[in-house]
N, C-alpha and C. Protein backbone atom coordinates (compact mmCIF):
# COMPACT_ATOMS: atom_id res chain seq x y z
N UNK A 1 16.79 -0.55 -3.93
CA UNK A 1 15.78 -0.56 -4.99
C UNK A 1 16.29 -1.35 -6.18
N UNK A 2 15.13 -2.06 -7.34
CA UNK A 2 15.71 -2.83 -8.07
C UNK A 2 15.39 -1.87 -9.39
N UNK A 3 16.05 -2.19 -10.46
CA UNK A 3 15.82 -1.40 -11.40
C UNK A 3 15.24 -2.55 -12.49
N UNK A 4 13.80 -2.21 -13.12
CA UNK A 4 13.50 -2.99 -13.63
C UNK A 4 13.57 -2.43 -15.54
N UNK A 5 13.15 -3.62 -16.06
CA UNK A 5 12.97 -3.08 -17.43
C UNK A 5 11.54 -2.54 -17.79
N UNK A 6 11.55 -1.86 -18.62
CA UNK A 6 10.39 -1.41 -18.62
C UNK A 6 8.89 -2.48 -19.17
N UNK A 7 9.57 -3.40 -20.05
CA UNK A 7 8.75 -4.53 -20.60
C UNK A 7 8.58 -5.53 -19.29
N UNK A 8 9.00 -5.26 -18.57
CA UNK A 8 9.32 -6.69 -17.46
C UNK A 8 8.17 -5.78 -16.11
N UNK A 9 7.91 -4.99 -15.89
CA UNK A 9 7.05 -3.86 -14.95
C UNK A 9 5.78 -4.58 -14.52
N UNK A 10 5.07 -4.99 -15.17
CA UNK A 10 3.67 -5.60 -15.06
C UNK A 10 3.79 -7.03 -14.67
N UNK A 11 4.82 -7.76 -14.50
CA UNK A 11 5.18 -9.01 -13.95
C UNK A 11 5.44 -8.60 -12.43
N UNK A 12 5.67 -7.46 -12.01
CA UNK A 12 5.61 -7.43 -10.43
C UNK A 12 4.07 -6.85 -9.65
N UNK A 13 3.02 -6.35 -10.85
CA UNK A 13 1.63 -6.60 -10.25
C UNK A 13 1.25 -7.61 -9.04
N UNK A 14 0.62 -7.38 -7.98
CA UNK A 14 0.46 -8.43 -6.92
C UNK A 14 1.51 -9.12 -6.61
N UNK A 15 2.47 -8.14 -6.47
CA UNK A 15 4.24 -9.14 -5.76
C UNK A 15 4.33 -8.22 -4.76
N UNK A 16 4.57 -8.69 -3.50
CA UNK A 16 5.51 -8.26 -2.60
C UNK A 16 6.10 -7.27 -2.73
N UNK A 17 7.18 -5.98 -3.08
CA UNK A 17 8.23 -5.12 -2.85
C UNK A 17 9.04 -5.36 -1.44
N UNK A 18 8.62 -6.22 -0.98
CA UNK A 18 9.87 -6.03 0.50
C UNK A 18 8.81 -5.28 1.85
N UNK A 19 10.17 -5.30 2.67
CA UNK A 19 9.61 -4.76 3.89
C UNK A 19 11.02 -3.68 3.90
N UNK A 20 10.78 -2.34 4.81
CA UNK A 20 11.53 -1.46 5.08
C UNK A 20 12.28 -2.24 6.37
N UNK A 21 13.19 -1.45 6.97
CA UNK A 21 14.02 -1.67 8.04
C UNK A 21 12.88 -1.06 9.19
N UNK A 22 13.42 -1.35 10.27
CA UNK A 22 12.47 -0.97 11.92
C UNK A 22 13.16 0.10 12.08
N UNK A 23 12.20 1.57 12.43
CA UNK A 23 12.18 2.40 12.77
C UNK A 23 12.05 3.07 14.14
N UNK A 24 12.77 3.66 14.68
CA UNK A 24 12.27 3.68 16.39
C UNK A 24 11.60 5.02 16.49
N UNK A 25 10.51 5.09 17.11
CA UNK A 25 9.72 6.19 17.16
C UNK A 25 9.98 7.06 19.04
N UNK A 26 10.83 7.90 19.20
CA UNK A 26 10.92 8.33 20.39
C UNK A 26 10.68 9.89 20.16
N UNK A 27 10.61 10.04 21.96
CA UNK A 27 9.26 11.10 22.50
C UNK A 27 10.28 12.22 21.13
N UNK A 28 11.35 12.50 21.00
CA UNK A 28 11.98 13.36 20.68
C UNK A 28 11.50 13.77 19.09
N UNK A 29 11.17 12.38 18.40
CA UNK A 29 10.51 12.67 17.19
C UNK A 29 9.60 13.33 16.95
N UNK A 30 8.30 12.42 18.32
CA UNK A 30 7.00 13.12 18.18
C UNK A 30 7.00 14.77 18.75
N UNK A 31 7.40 15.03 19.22
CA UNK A 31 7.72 16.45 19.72
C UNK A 31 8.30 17.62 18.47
N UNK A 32 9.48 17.03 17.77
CA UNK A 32 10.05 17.79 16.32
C UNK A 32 8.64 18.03 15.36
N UNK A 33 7.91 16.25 15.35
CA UNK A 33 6.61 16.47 14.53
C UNK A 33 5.79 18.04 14.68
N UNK A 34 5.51 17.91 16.25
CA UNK A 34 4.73 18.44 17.06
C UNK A 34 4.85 20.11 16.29
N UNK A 35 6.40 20.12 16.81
CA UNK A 35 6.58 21.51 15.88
C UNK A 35 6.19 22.04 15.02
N UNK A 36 6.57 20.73 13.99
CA UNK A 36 6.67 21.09 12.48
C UNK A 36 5.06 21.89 12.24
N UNK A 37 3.76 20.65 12.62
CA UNK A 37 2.77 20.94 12.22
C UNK A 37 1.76 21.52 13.11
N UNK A 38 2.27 22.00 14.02
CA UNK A 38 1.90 22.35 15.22
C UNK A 38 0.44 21.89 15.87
N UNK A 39 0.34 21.13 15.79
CA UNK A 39 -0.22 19.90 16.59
C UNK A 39 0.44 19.42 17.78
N UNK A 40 0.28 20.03 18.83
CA UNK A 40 0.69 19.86 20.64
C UNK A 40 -0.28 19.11 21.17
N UNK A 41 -1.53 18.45 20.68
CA UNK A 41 -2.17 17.93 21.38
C UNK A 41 -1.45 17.03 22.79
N UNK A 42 -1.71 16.93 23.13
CA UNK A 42 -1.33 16.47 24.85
C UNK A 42 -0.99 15.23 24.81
N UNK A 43 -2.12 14.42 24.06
CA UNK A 43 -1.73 13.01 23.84
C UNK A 43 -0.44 12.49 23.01
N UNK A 44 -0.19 13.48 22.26
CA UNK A 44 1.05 13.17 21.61
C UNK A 44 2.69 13.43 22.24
N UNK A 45 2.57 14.39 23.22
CA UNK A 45 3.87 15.97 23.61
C UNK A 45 3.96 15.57 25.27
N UNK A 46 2.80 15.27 25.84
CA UNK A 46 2.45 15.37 27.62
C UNK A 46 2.55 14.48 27.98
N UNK A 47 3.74 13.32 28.43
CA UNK A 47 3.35 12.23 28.87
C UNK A 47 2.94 11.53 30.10
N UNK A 48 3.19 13.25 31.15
CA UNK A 48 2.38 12.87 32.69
C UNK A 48 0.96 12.89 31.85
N UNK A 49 -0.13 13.41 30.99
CA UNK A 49 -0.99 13.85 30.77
C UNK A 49 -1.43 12.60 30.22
N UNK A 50 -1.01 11.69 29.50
CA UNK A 50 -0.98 10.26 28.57
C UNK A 50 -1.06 9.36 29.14
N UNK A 51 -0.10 9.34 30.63
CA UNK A 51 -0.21 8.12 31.58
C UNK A 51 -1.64 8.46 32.00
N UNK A 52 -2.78 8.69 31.53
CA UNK A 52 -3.70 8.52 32.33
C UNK A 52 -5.12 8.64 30.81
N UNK A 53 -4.62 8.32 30.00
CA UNK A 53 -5.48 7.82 29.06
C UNK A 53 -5.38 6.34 28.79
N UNK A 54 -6.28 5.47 27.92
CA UNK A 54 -6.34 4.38 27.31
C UNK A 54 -4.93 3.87 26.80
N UNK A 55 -3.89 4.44 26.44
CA UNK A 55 -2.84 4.08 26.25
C UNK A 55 -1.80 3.99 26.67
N UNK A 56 -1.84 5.04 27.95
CA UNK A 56 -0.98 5.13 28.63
C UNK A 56 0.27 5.60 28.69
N UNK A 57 0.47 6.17 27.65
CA UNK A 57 1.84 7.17 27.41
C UNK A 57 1.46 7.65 26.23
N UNK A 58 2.72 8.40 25.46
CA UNK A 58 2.13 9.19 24.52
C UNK A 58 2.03 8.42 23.47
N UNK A 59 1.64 8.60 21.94
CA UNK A 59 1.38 8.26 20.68
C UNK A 59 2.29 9.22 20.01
N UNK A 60 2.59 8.41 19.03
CA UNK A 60 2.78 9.31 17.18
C UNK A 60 1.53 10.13 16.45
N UNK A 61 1.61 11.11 16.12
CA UNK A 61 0.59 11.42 15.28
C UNK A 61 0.51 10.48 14.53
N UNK A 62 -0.63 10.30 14.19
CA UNK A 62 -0.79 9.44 12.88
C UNK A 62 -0.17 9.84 11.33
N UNK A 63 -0.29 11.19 11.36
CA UNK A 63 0.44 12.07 10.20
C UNK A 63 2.28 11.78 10.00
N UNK A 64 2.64 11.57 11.47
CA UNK A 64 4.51 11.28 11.48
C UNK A 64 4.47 10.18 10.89
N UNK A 65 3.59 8.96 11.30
CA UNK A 65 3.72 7.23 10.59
C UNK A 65 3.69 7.57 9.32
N UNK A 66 2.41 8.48 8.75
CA UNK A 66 1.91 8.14 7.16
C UNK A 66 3.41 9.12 6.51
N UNK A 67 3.90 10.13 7.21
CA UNK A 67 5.29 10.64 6.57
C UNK A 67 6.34 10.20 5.87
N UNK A 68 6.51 9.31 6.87
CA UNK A 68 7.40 8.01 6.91
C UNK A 68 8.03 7.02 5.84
N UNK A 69 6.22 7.04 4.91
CA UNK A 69 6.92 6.30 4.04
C UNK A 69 7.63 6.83 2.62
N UNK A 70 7.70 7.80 2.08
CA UNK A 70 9.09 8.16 1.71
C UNK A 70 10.61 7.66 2.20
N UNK A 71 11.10 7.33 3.14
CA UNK A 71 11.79 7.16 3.91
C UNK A 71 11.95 5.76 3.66
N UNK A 72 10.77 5.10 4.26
CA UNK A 72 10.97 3.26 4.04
C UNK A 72 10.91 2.91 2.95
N UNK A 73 10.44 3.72 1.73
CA UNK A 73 10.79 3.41 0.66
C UNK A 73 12.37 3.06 0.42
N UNK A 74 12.82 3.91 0.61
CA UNK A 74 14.14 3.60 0.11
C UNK A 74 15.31 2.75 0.88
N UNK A 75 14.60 2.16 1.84
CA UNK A 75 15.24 1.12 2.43
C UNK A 75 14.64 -0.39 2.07
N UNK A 76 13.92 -0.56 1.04
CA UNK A 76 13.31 -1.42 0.59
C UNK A 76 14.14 -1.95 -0.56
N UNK A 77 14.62 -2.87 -0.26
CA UNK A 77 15.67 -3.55 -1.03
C UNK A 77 14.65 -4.14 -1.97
N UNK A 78 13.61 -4.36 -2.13
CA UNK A 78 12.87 -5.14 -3.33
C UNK A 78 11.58 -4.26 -3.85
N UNK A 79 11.74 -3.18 -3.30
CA UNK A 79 10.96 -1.75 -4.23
C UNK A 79 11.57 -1.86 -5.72
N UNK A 80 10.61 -1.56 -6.68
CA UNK A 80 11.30 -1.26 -7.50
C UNK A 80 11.04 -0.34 -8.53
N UNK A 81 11.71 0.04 -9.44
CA UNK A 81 12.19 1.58 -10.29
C UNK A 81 11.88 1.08 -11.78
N UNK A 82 11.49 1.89 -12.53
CA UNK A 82 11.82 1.56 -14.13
C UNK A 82 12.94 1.94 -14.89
N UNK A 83 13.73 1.30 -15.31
CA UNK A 83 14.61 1.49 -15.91
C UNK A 83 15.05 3.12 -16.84
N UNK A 84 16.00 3.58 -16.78
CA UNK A 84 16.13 4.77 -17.27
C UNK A 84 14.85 5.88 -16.33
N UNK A 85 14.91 5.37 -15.05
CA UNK A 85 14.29 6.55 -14.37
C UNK A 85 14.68 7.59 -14.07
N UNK A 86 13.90 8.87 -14.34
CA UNK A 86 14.31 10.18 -14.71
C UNK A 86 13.86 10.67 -13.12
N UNK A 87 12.86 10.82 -12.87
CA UNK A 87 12.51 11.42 -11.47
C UNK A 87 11.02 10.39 -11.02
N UNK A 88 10.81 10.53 -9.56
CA UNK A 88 9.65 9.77 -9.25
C UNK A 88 8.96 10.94 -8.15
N UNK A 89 7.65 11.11 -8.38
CA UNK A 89 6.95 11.65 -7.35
C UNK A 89 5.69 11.36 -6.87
N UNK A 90 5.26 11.77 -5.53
CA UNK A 90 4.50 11.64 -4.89
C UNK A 90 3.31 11.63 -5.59
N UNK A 91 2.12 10.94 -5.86
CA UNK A 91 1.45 11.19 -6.86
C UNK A 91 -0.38 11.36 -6.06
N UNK A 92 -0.22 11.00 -4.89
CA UNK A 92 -1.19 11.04 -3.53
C UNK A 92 -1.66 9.71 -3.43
N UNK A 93 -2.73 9.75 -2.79
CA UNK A 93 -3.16 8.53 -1.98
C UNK A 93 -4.82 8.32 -2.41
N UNK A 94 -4.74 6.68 -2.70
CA UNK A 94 -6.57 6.60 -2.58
C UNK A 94 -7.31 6.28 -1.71
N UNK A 95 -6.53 5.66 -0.43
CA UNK A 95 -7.14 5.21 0.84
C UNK A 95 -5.93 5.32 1.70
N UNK A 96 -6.41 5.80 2.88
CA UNK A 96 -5.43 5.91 3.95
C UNK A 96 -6.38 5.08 5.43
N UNK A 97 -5.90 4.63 6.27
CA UNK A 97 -6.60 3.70 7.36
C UNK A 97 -5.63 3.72 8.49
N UNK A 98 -6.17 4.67 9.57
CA UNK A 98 -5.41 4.66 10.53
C UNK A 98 -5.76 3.41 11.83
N UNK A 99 -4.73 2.51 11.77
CA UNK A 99 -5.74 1.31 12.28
C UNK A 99 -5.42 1.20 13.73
N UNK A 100 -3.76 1.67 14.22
CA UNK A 100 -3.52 1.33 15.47
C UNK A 100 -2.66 2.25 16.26
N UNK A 101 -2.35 2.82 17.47
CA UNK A 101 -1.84 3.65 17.51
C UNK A 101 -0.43 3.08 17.64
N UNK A 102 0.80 4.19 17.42
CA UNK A 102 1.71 4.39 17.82
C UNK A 102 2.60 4.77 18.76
N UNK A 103 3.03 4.12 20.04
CA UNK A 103 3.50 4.12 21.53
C UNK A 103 5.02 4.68 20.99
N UNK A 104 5.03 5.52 21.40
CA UNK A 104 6.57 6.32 22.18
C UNK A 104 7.35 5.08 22.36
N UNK A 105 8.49 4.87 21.20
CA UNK A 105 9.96 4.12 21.43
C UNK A 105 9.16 2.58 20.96
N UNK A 106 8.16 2.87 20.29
CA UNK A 106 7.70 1.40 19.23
C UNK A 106 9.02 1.51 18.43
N UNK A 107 9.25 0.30 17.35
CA UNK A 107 9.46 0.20 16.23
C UNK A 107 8.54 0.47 15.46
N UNK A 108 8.87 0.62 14.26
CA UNK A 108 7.63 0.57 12.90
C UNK A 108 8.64 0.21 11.75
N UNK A 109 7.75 -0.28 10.97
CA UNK A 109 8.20 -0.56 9.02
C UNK A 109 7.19 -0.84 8.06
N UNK A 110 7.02 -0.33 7.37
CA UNK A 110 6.60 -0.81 6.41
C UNK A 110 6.74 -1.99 5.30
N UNK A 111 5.52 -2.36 4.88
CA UNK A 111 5.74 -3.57 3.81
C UNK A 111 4.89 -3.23 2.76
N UNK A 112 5.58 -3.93 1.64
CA UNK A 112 5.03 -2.87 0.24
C UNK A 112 4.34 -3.98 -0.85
N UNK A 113 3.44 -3.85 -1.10
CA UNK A 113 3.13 -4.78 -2.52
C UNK A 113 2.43 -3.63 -3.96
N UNK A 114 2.85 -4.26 -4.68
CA UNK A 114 2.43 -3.28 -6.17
C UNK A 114 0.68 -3.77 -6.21
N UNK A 115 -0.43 -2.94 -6.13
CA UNK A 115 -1.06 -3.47 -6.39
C UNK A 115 -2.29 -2.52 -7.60
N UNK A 116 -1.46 -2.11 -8.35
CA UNK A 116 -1.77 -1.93 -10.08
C UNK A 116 -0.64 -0.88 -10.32
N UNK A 117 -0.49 -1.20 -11.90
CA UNK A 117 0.80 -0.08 -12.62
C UNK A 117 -0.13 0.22 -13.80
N UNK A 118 0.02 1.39 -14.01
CA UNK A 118 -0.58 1.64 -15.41
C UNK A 118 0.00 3.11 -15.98
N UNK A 119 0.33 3.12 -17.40
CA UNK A 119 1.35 3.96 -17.90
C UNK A 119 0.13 4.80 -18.50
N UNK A 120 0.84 6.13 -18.19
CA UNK A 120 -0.45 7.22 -18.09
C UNK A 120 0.04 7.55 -19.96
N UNK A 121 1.39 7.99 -19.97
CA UNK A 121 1.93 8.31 -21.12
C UNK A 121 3.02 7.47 -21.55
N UNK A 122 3.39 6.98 -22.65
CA UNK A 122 4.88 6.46 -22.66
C UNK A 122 5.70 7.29 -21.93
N UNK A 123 6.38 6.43 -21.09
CA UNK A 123 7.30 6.67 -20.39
C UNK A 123 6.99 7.07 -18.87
N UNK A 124 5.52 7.18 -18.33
CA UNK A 124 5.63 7.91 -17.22
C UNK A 124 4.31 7.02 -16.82
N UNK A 125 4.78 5.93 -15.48
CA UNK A 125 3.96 4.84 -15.02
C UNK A 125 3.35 5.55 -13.25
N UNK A 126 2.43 5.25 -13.56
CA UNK A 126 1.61 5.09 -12.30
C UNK A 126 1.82 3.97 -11.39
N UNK A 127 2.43 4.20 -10.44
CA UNK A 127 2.25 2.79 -9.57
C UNK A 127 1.28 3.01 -8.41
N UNK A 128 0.29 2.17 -8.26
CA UNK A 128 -0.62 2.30 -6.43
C UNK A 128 0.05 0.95 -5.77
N UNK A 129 0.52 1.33 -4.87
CA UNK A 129 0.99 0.36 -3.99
C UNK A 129 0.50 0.28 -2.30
N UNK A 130 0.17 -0.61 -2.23
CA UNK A 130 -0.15 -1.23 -0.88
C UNK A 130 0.81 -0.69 0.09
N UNK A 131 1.05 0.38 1.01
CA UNK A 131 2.04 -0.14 1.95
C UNK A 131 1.21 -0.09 3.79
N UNK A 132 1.64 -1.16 4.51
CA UNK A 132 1.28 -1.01 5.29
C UNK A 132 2.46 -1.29 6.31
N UNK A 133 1.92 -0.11 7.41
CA UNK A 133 3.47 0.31 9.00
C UNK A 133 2.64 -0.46 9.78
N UNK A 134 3.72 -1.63 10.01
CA UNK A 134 3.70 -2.40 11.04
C UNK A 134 4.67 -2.13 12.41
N UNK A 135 3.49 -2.29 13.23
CA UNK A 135 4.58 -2.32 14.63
C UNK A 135 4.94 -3.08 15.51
N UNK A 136 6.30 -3.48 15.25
CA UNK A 136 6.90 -4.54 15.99
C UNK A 136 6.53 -5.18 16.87
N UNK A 137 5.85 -6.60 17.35
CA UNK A 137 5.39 -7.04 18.61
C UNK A 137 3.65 -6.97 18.27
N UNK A 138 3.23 -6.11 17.79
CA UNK A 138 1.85 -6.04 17.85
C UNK A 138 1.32 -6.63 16.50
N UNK A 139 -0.13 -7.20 16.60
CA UNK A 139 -1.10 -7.95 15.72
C UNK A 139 -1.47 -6.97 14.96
N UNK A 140 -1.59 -5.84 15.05
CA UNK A 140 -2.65 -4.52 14.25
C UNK A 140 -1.69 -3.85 13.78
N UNK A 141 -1.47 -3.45 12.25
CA UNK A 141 -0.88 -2.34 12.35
C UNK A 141 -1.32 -1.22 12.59
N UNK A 142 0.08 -0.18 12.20
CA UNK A 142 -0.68 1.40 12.48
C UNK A 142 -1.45 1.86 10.94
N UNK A 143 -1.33 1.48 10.49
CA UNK A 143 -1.45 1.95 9.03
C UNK A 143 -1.76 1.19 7.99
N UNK A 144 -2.96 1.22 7.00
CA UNK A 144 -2.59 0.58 5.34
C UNK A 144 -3.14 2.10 4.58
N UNK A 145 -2.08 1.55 3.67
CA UNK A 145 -2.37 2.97 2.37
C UNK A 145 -2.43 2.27 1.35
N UNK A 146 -3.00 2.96 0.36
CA UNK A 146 -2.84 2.84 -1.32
C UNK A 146 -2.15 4.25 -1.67
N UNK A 147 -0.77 4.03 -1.87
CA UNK A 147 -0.05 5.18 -2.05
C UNK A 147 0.57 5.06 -3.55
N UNK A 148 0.12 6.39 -4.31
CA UNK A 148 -0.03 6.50 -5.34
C UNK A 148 1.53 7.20 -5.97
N UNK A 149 2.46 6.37 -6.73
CA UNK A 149 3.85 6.97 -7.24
C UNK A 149 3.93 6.81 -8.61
N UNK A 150 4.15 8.51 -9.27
CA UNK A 150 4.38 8.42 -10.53
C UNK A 150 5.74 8.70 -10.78
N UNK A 151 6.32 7.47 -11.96
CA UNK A 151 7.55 7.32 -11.93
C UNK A 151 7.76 8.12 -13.54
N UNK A 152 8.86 8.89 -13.93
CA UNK A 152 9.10 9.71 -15.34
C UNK A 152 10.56 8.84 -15.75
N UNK A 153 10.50 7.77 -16.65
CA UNK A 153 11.22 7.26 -17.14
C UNK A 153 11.82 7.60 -18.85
């Protein structure tokens, strides 16, 4: 992550942030998911049951991809922070678009662009950022969000 100044923030409007590193999505993940939120659907957990749908083996929930990006955030070498940042949190989402599915032992990553900042209070900025999980090899991703991070500087 880069640490920016706080006067300098609004010069990365409509820039890029980077791309995360490739993520490998195996049956073992989707299954922990499975747990967590207990969502066993078949298509995700069963993969004699999967070889015989449209996709042909199992999928990611769509919920494990959109998880995720916490995670690729911080492998995003050109994300960036406001200076004297105190804490950053999740601040929710204004659009989520589940566009493609996710195959058992894909890669995925995300790629990030700022696309508005606006400071709610001195010191504490709103960022909505673009990120969308791409999966390796394929034209579609799985995912675009407008994911909403408020940063307390």
């Amino acid at each position: 992550m880069k640490i920016v100044a706080k006067s300098d923030l609004e010069s990365y409007v409509g820039k890029s942030l980077g791309a995360s590193d490739w993520f490998a999505i195996n049956q073992e993940r989707i299954n922990a998911f499975a747990d967590t939120t207990l969502d066993h659907q078949f298509i995700h957990v069963d993969p004699d049951k999967a070889k015989h749908t449209p996709f042909g083996t199992t999928i990611a929930h769509g919920f494990l991809t959109l998880s995720l990006l916490p995670y690729f955030q911080t492998t995003m070498a050109d994300m960036i922070v406001p200076e004297g940042l105190k804490m950053g949190m999740n601040y929710g989402f204004d659009k989520i678009r589940f566009l493609a599915p996710v195959k058992v032992d894909s890669e995925v990553r995300a790629v990030a662009t700022l696309k508005e900042l606006t400071e709610k209070k001195p010191g504490q900025y709103l960022f909505n950022v673009e990120m969308t999980v791409e999966i390796k090899g394929e034209d579609k991703p799985a995912l675009i969000s407008d994911w909403l991070l408020m940063y307390f500087a």
